[in-house]
Every structure is written in C-alpha cells, then in structure tokens.
Protein backbone atom coordinates (compact mmCIF):
# COMPACT_ATOMS: atom_id res chain seq x y z
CA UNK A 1 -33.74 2.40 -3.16
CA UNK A 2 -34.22 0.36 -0.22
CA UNK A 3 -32.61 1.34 3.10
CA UNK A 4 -31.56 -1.36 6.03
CA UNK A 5 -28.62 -3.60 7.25
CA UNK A 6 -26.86 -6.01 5.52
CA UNK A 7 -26.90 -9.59 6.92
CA UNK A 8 -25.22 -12.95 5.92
CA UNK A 9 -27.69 -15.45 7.23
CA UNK A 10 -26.63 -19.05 7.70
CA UNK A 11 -29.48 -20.70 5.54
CA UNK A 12 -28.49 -23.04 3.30
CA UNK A 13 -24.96 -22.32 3.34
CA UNK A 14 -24.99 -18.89 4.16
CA UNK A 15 -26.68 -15.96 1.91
CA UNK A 16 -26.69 -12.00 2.14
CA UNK A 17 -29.58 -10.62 2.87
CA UNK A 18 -30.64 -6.22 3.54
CA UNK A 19 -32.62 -6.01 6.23
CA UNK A 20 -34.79 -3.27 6.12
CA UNK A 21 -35.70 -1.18 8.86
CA UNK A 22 -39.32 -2.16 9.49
CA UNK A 23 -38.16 -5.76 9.77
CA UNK A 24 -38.21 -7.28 5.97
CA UNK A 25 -35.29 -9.68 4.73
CA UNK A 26 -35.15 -9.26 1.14
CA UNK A 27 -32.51 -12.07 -0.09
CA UNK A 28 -29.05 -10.35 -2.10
CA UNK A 29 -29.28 -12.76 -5.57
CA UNK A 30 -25.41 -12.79 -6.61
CA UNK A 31 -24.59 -9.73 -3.94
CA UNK A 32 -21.42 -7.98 -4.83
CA UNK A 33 -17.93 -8.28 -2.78
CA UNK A 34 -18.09 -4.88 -1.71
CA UNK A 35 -21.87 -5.07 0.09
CA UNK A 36 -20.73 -8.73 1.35
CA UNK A 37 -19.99 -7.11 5.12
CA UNK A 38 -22.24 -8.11 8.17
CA UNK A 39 -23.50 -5.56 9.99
CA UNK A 40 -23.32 -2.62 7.66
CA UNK A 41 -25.73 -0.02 6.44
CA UNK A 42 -26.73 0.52 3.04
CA UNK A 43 -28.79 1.88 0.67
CA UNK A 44 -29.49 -0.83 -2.09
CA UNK A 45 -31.64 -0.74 -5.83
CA UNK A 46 -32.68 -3.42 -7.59
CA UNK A 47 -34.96 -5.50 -9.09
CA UNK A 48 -37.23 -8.85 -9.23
CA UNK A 49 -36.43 -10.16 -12.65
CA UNK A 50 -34.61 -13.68 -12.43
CA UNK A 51 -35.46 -13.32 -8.42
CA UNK A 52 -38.59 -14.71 -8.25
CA UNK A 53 -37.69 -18.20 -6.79
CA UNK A 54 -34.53 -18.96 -4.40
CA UNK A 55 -33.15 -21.29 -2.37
CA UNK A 56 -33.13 -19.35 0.66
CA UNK A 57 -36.58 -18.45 0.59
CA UNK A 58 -35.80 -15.99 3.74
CA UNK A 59 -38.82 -13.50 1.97
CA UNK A 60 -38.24 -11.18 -1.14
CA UNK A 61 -35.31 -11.55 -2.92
CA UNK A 62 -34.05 -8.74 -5.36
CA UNK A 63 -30.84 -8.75 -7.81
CA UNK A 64 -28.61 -5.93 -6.56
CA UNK A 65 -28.34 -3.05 -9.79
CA UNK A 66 -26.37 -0.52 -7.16
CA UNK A 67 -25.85 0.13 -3.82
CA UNK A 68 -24.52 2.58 -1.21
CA UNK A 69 -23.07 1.64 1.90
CA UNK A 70 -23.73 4.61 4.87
C-alpha cells in the first residue's frame, strides 16, 4: 500500500491524484467516489496494468484495487 494525500489536480480537466509523502504524484486511473475528496489521507493499493499511458501524465499512474482513508 502506498501512503500520502489525495489531490484533484486541474490538468486536463481535473484528475485525482495520491500524493505520497516523499513528494511523488501517482495519477488515480478511474478513482472511486469515496477517495474523490481533496485534501484527505489515505492509504491506497493498486496496480500498473492498463496504467501505463495517461492523459495526465502528472508521473506514475496506478488503478486503485482498495484503499483506506486515515
């Protein structure tokens, strides 16, 4: 699991993004209503397949599996 703050970021049209805590972005690929709030902490898992290119391109991107907000 991957630990950090979620962020909506305004690129192209807005996407979520978890914000680790040593500074990554790693872009949310079809992020769930329930992580979709700015600001909060959380505890995500996922993975790279059918992540590998996006339109954000804000640095790794993941599909979300599960998550945990703190």
């Amino acid at each position: 699991m991957t630990e950090g703050t979620i962020r909506k970021l305004g690129l192209e049209g807005g996407l979520w993004a978890l914000v680790t805590d040593d500074g990554r972005s790693i872009e949310l690929i079809d992020c769930p209503e329930a992580l979709k709030k700015n600001g909060a902490r959380a505890r995500v898992r996922g993975s790279r397949e059918s992540a590998e290119v996006t339109i954000g391109m804000v640095g790794d991107a993941m599909t979300v599996d599960s998550f945990e907000l703190l």
